[in-house]
C-alpha atoms as a PDB file:
ATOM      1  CA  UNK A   1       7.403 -30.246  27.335  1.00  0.00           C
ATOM      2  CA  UNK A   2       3.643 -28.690  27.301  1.00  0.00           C
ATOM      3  CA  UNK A   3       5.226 -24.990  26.478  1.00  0.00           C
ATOM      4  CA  UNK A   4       6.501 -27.092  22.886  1.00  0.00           C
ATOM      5  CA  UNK A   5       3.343 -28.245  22.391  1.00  0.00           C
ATOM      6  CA  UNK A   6       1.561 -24.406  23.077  1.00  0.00           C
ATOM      7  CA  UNK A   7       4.150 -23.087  20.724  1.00  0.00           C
ATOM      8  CA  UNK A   8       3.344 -25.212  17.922  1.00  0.00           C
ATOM      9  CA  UNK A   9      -0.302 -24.561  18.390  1.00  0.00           C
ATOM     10  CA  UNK A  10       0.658 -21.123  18.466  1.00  0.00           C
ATOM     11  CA  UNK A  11       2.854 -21.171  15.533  1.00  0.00           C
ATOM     12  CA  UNK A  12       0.791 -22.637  13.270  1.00  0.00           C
ATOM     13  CA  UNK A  13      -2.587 -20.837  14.282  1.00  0.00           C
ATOM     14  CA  UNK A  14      -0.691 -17.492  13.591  1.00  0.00           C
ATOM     15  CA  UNK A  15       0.422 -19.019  10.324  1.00  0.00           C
ATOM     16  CA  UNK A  16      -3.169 -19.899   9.435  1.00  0.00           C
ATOM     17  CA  UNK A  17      -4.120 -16.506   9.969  1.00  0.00           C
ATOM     18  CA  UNK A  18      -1.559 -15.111   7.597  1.00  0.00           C
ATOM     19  CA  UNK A  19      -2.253 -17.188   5.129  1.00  0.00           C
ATOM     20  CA  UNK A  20      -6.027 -16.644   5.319  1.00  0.00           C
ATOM     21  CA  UNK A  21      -5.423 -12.723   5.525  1.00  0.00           C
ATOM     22  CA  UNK A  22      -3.319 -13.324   2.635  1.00  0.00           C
ATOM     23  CA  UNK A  23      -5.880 -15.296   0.475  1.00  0.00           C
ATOM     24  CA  UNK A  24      -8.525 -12.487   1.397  1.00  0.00           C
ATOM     25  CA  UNK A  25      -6.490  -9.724  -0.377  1.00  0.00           C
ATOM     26  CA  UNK A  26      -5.484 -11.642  -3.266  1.00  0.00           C
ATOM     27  CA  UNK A  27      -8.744 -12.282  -4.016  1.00  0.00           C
ATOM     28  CA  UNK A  28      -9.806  -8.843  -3.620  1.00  0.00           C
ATOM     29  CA  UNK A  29      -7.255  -8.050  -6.056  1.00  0.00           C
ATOM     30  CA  UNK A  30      -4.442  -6.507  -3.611  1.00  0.00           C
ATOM     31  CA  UNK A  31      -1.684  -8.008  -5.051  1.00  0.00           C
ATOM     32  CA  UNK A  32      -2.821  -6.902  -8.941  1.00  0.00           C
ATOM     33  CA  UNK A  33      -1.504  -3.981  -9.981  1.00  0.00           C
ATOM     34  CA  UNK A  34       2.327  -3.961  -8.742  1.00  0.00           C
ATOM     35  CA  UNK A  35       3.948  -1.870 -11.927  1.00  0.00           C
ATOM     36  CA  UNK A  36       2.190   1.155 -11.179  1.00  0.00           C
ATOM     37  CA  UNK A  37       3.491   2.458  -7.706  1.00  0.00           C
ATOM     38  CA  UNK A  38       6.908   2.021  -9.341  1.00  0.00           C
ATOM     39  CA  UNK A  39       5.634   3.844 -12.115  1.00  0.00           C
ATOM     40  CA  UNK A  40       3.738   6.633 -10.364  1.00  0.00           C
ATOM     41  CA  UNK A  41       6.761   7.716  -8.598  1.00  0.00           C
ATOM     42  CA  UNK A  42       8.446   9.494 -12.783  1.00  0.00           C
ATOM     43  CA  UNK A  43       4.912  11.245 -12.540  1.00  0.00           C
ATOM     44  CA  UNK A  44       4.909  13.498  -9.489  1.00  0.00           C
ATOM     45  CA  UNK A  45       6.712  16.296 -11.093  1.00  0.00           C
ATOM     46  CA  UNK A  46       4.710  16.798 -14.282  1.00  0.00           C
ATOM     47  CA  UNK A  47       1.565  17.237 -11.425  1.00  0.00           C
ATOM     48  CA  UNK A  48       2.737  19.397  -9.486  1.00  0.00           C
ATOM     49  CA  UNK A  49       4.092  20.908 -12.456  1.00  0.00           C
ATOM     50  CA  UNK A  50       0.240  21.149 -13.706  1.00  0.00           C
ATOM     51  CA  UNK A  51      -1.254  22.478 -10.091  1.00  0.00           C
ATOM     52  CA  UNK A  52       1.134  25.585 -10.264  1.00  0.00           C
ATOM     53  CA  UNK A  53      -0.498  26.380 -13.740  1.00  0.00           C
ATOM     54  CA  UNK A  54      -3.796  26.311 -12.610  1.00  0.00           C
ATOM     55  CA  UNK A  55      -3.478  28.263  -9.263  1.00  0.00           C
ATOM     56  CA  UNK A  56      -4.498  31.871  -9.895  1.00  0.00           C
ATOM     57  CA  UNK A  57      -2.259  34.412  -9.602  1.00  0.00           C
ATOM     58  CA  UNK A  58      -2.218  37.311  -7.276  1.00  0.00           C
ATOM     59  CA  UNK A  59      -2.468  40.578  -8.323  1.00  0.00           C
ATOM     60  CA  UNK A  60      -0.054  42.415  -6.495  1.00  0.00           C
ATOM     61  CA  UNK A  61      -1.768  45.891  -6.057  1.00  0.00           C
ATOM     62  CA  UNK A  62       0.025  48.415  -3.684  1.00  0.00           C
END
């Protein structure tokens, strides 16, 4: 009957901790922007697209 009682206390201090982690991030904005990584994904082409361009070429002299 005292390892019930341990797990409850352990339970719920781990769920305190969460939540408090939890409330520290959402205040520091964490959870704000959440379109963008979906978004940022349709963009990786066009840059690397853009870092070939400016790369210099080689000149090939033999």
């Amino acid at each position: 009957m005292e390892i019930l009682y341990l797990m409850i206390v352990c339970s719920v201090s781990l769920a305190v901790i969460f939540l408090v982690i939890f409330i520290i991030g959402a205040r520091k904005g964490q959870f704000e922007d959440d379109e963008s990584p979906a978004v940022r994904i349709l963009f990786d082409d066009e840059v690397k697209d853009e870092e070939k361009e400016i790369t210099p070429e080689k000149d090939n002299k033999e």
